[in-house]
Protein backbone atom coordinates (compact mmCIF):
# COMPACT_ATOMS: atom_id res chain seq x y z
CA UNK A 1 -9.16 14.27 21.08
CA UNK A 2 -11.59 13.30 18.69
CA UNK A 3 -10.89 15.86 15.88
CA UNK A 4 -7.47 14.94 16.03
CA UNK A 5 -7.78 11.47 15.63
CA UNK A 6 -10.47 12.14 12.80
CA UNK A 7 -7.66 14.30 11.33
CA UNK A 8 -5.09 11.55 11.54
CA UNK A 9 -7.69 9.72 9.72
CA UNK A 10 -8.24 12.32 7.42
CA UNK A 11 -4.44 12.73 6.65
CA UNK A 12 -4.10 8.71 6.15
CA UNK A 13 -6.38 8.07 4.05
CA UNK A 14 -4.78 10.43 1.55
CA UNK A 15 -2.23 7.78 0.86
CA UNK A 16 -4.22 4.93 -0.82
CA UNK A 17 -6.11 7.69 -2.01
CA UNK A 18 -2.87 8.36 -4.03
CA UNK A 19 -2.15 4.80 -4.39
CA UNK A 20 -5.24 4.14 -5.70
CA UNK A 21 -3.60 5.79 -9.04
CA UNK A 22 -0.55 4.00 -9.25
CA UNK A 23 -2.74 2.33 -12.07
CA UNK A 24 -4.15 4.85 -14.02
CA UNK A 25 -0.70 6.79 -14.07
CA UNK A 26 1.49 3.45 -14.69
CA UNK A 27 -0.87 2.43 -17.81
CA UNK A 28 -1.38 5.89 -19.63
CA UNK A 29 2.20 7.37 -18.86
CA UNK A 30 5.04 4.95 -18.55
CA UNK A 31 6.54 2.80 -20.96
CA UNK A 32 5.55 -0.68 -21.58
CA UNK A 33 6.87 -3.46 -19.24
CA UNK A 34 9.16 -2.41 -16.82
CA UNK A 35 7.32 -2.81 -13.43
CA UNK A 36 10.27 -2.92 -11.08
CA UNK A 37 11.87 -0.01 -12.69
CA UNK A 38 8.68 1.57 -12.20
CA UNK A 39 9.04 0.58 -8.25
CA UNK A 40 12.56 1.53 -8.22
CA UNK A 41 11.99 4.65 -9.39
CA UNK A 42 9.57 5.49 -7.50
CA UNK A 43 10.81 4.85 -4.12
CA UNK A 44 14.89 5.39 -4.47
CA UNK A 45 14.75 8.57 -5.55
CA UNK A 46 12.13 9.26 -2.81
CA UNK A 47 14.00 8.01 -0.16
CA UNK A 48 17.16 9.81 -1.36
CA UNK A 49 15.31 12.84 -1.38
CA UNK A 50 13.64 12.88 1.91
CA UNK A 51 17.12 11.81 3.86
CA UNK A 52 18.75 14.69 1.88
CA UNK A 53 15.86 16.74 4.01
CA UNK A 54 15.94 15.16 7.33
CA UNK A 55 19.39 14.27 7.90
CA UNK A 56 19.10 12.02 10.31
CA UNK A 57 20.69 8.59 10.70
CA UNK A 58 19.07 6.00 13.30
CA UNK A 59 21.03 4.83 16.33
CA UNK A 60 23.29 1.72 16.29
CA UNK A 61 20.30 -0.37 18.30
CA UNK A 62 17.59 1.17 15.20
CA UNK A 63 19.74 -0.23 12.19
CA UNK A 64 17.89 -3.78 12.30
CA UNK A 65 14.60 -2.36 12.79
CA UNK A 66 14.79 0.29 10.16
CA UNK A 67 16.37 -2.57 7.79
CA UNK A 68 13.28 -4.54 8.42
CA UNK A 69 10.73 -2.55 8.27
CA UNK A 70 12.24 -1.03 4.61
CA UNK A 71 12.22 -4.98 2.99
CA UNK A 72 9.02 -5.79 4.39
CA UNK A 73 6.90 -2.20 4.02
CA UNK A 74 8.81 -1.50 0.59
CA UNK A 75 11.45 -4.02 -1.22
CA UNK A 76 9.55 -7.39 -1.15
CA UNK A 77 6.49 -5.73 -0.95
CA UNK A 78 6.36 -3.97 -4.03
CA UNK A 79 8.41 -6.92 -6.06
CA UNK A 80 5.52 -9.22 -5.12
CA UNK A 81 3.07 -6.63 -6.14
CA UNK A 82 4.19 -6.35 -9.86
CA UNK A 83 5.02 -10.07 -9.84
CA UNK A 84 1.06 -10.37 -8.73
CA UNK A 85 0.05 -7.73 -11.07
CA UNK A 86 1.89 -9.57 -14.36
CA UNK A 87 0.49 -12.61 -12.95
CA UNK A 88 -3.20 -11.83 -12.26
CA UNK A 89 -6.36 -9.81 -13.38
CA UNK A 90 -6.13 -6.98 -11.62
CA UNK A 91 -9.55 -7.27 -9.79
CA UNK A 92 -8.14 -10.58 -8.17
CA UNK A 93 -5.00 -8.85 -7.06
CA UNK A 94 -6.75 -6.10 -5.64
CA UNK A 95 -8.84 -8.53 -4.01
CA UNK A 96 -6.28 -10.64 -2.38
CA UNK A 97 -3.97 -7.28 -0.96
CA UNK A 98 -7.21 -6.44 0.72
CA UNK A 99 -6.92 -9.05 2.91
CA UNK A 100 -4.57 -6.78 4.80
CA UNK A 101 -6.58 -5.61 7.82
CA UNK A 102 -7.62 -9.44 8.61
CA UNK A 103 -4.20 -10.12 8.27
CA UNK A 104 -2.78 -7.20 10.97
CA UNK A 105 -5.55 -8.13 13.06
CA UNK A 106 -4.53 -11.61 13.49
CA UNK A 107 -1.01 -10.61 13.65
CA UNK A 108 -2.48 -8.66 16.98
CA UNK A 109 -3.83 -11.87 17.98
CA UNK A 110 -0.75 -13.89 18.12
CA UNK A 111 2.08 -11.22 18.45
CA UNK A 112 0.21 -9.11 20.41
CA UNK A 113 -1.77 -11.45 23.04
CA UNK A 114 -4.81 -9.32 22.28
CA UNK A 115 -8.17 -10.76 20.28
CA UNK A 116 -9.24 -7.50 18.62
CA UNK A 117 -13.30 -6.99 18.49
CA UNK A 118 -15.38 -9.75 16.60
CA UNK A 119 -17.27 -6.37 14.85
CA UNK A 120 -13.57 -5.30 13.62
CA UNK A 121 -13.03 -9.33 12.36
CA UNK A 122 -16.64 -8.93 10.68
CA UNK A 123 -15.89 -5.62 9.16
CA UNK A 124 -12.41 -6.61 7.78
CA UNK A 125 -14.00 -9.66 5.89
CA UNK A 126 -17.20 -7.05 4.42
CA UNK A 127 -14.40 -4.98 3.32
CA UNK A 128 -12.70 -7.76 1.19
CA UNK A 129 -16.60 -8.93 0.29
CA UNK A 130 -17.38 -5.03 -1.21
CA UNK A 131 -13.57 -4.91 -2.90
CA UNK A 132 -14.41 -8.62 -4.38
CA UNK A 133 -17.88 -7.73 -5.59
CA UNK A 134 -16.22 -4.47 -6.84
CA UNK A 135 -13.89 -5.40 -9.05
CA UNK A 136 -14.05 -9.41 -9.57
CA UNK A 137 -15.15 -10.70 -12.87
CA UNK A 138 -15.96 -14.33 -13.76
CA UNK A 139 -12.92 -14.49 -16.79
CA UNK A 140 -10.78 -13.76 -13.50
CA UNK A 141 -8.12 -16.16 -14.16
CA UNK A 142 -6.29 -17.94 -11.34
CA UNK A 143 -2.58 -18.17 -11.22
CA UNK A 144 -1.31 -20.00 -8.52
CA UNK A 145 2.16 -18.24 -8.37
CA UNK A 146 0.17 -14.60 -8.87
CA UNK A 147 -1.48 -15.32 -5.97
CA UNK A 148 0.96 -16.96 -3.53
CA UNK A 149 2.69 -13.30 -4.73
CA UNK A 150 -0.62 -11.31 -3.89
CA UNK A 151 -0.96 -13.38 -0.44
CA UNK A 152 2.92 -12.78 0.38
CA UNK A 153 2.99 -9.24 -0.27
CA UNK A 154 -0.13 -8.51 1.74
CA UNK A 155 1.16 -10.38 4.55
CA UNK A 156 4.54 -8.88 4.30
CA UNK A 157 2.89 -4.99 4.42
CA UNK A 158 0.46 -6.36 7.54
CA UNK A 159 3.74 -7.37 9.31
CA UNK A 160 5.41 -4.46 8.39
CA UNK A 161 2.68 -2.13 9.50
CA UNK A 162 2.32 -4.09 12.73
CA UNK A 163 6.00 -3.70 13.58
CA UNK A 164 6.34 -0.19 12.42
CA UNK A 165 3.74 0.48 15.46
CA UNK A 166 5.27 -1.49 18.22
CA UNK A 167 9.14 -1.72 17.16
CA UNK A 168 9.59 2.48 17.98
CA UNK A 169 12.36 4.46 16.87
CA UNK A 170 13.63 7.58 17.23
CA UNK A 171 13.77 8.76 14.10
CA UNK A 172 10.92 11.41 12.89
CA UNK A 173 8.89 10.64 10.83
CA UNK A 174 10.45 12.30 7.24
CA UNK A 175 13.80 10.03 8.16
CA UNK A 176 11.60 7.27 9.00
CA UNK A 177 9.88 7.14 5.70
CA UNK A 178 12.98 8.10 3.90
CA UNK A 179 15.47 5.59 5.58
CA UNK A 180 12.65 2.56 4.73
CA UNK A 181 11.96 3.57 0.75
CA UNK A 182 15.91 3.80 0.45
CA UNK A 183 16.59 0.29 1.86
CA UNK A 184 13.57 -0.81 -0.10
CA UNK A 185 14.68 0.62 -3.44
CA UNK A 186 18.37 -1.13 -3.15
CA UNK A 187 16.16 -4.38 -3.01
CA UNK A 188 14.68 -3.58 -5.87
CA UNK A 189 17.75 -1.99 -7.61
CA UNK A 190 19.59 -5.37 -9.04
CA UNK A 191 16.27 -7.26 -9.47
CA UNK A 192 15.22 -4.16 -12.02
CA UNK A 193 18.74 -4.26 -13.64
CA UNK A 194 18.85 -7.68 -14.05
CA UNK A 195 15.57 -8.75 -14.89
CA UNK A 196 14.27 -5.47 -17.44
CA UNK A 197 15.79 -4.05 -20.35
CA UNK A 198 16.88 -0.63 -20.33
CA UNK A 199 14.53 2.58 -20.53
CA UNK A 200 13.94 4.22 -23.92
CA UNK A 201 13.90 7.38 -24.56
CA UNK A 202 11.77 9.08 -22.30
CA UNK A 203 8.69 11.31 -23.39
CA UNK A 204 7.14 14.22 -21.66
CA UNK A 205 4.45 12.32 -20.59
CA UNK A 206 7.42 9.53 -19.25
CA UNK A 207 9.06 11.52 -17.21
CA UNK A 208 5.97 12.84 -15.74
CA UNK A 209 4.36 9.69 -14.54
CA UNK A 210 7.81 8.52 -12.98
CA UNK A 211 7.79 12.42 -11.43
CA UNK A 212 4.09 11.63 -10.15
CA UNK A 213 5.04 7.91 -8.59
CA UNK A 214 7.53 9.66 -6.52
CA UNK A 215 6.69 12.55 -5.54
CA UNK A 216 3.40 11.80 -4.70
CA UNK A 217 2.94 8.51 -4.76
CA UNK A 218 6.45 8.10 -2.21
CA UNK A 219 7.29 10.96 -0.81
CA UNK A 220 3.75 12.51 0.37
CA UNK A 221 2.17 9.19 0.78
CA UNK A 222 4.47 7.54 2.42
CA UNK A 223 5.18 10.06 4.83
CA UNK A 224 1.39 10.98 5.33
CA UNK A 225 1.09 7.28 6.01
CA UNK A 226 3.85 6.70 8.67
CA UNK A 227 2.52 9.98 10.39
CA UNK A 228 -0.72 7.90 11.13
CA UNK A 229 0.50 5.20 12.26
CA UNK A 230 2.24 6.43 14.78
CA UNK A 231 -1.16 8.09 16.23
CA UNK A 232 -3.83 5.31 15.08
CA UNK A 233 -4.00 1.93 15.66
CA UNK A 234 -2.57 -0.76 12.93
CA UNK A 235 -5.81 -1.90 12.25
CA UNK A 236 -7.56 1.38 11.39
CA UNK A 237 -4.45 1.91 9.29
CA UNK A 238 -4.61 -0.98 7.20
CA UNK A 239 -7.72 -0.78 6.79
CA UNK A 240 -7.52 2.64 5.04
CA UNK A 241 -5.97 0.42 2.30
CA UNK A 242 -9.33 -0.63 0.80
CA UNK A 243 -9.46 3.47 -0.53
CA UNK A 244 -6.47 2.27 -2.84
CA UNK A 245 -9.19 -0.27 -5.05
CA UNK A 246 -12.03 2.18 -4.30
CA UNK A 247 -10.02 4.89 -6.10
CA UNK A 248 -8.27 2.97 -8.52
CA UNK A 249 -11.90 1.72 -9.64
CA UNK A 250 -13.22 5.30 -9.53
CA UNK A 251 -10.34 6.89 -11.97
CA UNK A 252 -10.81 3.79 -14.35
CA UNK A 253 -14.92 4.64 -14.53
CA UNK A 254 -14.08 8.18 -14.87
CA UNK A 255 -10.76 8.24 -17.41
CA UNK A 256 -10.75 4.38 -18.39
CA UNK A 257 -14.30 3.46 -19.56
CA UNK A 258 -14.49 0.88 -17.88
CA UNK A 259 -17.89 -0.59 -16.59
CA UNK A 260 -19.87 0.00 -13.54
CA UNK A 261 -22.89 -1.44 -12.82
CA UNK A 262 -25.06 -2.21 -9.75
CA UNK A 263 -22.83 -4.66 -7.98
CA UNK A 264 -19.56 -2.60 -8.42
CA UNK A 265 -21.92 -0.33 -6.72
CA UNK A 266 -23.08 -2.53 -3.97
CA UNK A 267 -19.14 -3.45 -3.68
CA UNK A 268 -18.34 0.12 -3.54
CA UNK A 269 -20.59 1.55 -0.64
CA UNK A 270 -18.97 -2.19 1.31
CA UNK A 271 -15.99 -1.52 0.92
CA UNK A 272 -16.76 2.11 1.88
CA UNK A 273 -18.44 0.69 5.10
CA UNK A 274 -15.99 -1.42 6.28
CA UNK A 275 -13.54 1.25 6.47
CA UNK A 276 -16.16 3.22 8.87
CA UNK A 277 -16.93 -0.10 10.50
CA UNK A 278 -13.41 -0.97 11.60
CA UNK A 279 -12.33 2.31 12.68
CA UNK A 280 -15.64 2.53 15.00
CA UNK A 281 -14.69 -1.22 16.30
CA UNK A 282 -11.15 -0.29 16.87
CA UNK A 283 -12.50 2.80 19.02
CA UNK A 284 -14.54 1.03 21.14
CA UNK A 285 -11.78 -1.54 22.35
């Protein structure tokens, strides 16, 4: 029992893992300004893709459910991501989405009629601490927009994740993940045509980035992560999340240049032990 939940672990953590280079990839390989094309392309293509696999449509009764759970895990998720990441330094956005455990905790709270373990509360709020102290800078600027977008998008994934545990289905897992990135990529479809210019001509380097961001960065992730969530607990899950910072800091030290000094450190081994710290308090409930 315990190896395989430590492999469920193992096997969901790859996701932000992957996440974590969204950044990295977006900045070095794609063109210039076109965030929700960016999204769209990463997650219709993916969802086409993995329904072409699994064949499977949900039942009548599933329809709302999948519907749901593809706007709030995908379509207005990822639009308020870029519109956070235009709007704000990206230590402060990365700050803010890690709010995301607190955030499925309380929605366990009051949806659930359960009061998870003050340690996992404690933990939750180290975690955003070590991310804060990670990446934060004093030039952070604060945009009140980029953060209502930050806030909304976190709270909208923490729903979404909460739901996607107790609103069951009987779709595996591949059609799951496949039926939620294609509803969330027609969300994203006119907001991209309307609100971007169209793509130039592509380069090598183009077309593998927008390769990477789905293939990787939807279709394994995104099926890695629904495959946990069905066997951990919501919490644990989101709180996985803070590997998505911790790696996107990690490539930007290692490919990036950029800086790391003793409290990035100190932020890093937090952030590190509030993952461990939460999944230890979830156990024990």
């Amino acid at each position: 029992m315990a190896h395989s939940r430590a492999a469920a672990i193992f096997t969901t953590a790859c996701a932000p893992l992957i996440w974590g280079s969204t950044y990295l990839v977006t900045t070095e390989f794609l063109p210039p300004d076109r965030p929700l094309t960016a999204a769209l392309l990463r997650v219709l293509p993916a969802g086409l893709l993995l329904l072409m696999y699994a064949r499977v449509l949900p039942r009548r009764s599933e329809w709302s459910t999948v519907i749901l759970l593809g706007i709030l895990n995908i379509g207005f998720f990822q639009a308020m991501l870029f519109v956070a990441a235009y709007r704000l330094p990206g230590g402060l956005a990365a700050v803010l989405s890690s709010t995301q455990t607190l955030m499925v905790l309380l929605l366990t709270w009051l949806i659930g009629k359960t009061m998870p373990p003050k340690a996992a509360w404690l933990w939750a709020a180290a975690g955003v601490a070590g991310i804060a102290l990670m990446v934060l800078s004093p030039q952070a600027r604060y945009d009140a927009w980029g953060i209502a977008a930050a806030l909304s998008g976190a709270a909208s994934m923490s729903l979404g994740v909460y739901l996607s545990k107790h609103r069951k289905t009987s779709l595996p897992v591949l059609a799951f993940a496949g039926w939620q990135l294609l509803v969330g990529g027609l969300c994203l479809l006119p907001a991209a045509l309307l609100a971007e210019p169209p793509l130039p001509a592509l380069t090598l380097a183009n077309i593998g980035g927008y390769l990477y961001l789905c293939l990787f960065g939807a279709v394994l992730a995104y099926v890695l992560f629904f495959s946990g969530l069905a066997r951990l607990p919501p919490a644990v899950v989101s709180s996985l999340g803070l590997l998505s910072p911790v790696c996107a800091f990690a490539l930007g030290w290692l490919f990036l240049g950029q800086g790391m000094d003793g409290k990035s450190l100190l932020g890093f081994a937090l952030a590190l032990l509030s993952i461990d710290g939460v999944q230890r308090a979830a156990s024990k409930k």
